[in-house]
C-alpha atoms as a PDB file:
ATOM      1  CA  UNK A   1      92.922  76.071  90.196  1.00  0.00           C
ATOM      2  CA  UNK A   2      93.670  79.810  88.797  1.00  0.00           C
ATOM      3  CA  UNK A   3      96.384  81.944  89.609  1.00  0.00           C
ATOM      4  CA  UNK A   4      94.014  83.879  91.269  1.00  0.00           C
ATOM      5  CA  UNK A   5      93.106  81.362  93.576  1.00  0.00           C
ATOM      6  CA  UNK A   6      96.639  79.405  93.986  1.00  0.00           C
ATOM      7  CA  UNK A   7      97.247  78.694  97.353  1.00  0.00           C
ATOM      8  CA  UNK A   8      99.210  82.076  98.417  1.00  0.00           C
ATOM      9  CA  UNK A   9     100.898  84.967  97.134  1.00  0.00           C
ATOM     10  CA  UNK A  10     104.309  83.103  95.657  1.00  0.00           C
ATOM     11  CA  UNK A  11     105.955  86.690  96.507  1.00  0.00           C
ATOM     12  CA  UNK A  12     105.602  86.062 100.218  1.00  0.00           C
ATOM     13  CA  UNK A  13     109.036  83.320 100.298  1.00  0.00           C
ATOM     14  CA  UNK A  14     111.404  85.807  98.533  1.00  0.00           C
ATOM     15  CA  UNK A  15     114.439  86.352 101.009  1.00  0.00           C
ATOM     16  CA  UNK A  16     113.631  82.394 103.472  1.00  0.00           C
ATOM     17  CA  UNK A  17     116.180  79.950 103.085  1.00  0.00           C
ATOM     18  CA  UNK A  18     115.052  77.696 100.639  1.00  0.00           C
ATOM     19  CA  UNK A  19     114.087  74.799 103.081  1.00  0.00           C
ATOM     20  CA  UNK A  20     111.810  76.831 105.333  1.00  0.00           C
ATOM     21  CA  UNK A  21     109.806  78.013 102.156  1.00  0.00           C
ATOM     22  CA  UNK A  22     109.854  74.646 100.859  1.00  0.00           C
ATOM     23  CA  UNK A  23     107.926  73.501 103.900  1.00  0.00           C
ATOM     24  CA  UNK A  24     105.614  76.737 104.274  1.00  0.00           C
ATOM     25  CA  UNK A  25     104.599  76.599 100.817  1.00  0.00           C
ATOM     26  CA  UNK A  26     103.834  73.011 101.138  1.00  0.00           C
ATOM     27  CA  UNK A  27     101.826  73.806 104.769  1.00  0.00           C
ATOM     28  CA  UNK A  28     100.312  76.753 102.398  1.00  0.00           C
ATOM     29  CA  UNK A  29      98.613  73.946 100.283  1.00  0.00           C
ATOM     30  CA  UNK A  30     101.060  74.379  97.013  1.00  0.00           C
ATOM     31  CA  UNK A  31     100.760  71.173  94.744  1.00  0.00           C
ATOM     32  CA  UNK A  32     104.090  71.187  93.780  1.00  0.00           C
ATOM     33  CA  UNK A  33     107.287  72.924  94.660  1.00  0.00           C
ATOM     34  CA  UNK A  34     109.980  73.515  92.803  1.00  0.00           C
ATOM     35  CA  UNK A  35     113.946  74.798  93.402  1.00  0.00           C
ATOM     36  CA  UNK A  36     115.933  76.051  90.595  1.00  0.00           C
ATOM     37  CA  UNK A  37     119.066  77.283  90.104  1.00  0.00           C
ATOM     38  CA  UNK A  38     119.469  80.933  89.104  1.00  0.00           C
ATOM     39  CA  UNK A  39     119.423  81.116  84.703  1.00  0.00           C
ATOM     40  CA  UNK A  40     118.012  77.458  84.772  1.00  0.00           C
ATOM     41  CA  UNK A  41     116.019  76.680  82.047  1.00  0.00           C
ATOM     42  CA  UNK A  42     112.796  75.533  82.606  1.00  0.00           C
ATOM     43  CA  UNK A  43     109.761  74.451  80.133  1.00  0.00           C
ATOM     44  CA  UNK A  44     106.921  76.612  79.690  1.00  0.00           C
ATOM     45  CA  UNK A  45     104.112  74.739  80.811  1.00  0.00           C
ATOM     46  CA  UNK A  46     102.078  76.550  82.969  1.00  0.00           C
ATOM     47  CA  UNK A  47     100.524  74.623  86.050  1.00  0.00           C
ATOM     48  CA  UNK A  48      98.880  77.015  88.398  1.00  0.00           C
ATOM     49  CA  UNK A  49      99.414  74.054  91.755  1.00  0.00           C
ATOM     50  CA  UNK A  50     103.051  74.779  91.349  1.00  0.00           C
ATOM     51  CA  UNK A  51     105.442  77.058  93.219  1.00  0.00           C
ATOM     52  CA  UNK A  52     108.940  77.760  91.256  1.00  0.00           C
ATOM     53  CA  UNK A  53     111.267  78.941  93.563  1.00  0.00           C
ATOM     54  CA  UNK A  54     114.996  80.333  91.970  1.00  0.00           C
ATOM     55  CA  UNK A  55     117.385  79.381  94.949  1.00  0.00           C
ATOM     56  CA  UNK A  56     121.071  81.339  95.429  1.00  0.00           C
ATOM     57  CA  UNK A  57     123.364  80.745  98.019  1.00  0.00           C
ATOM     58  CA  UNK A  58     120.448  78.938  99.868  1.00  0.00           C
ATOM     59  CA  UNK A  59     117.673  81.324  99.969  1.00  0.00           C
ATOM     60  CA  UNK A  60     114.750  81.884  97.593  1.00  0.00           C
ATOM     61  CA  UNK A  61     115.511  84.814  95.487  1.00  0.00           C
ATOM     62  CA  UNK A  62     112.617  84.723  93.047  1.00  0.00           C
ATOM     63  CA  UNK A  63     109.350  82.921  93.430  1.00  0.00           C
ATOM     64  CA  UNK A  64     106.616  82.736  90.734  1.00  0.00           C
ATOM     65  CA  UNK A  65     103.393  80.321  89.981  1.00  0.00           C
ATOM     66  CA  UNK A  66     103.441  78.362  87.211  1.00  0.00           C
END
C-alpha cells in the first residue's frame, strides 16, 4: 500500500473528537491508528497502513499517513 492508495484522505478527521475518528478511520480500512499528544516525538518510519492522529483537548488536530 502507497500513500496514494491508503485507505482515505487522513485530512478528512481534522476537527472529530478523537474517538469518533478512531473508529471511522478504522471502518475506513486504516491498518493502524495512532493518537499522539501535541510535540510528541515519534520515529520516522514510514508505514503507509497507518493513520497518526495529534489529539488536543480531545479532538484530532492534525492527521497525517505514515
Amino acid at each position: 500500500m502507497s500513500q496514494q492508495n491508503a485507505p482515505g484522505d487522513a485530512t478528512a478527521y481534522v476537527g472529530l473528537p478523537a474517538d469518533e475518528a478512531e473508529v471511522r478511520a478504522r471502518a475506513d480500512g486504516w491498518q493502524t491508528v495512532r493518537r499522539l499528544p501535541k510535540d510528541a516525538i515519534v520515529t520516522m518510519e514510514f508505514m503507509p497502513g497507518r493513520l497518526n492522529l495529534t489529539v488536543e483537548d480531545g479532538a484530532v488536530t492534525r492527521a497525517w499517513i505514515g
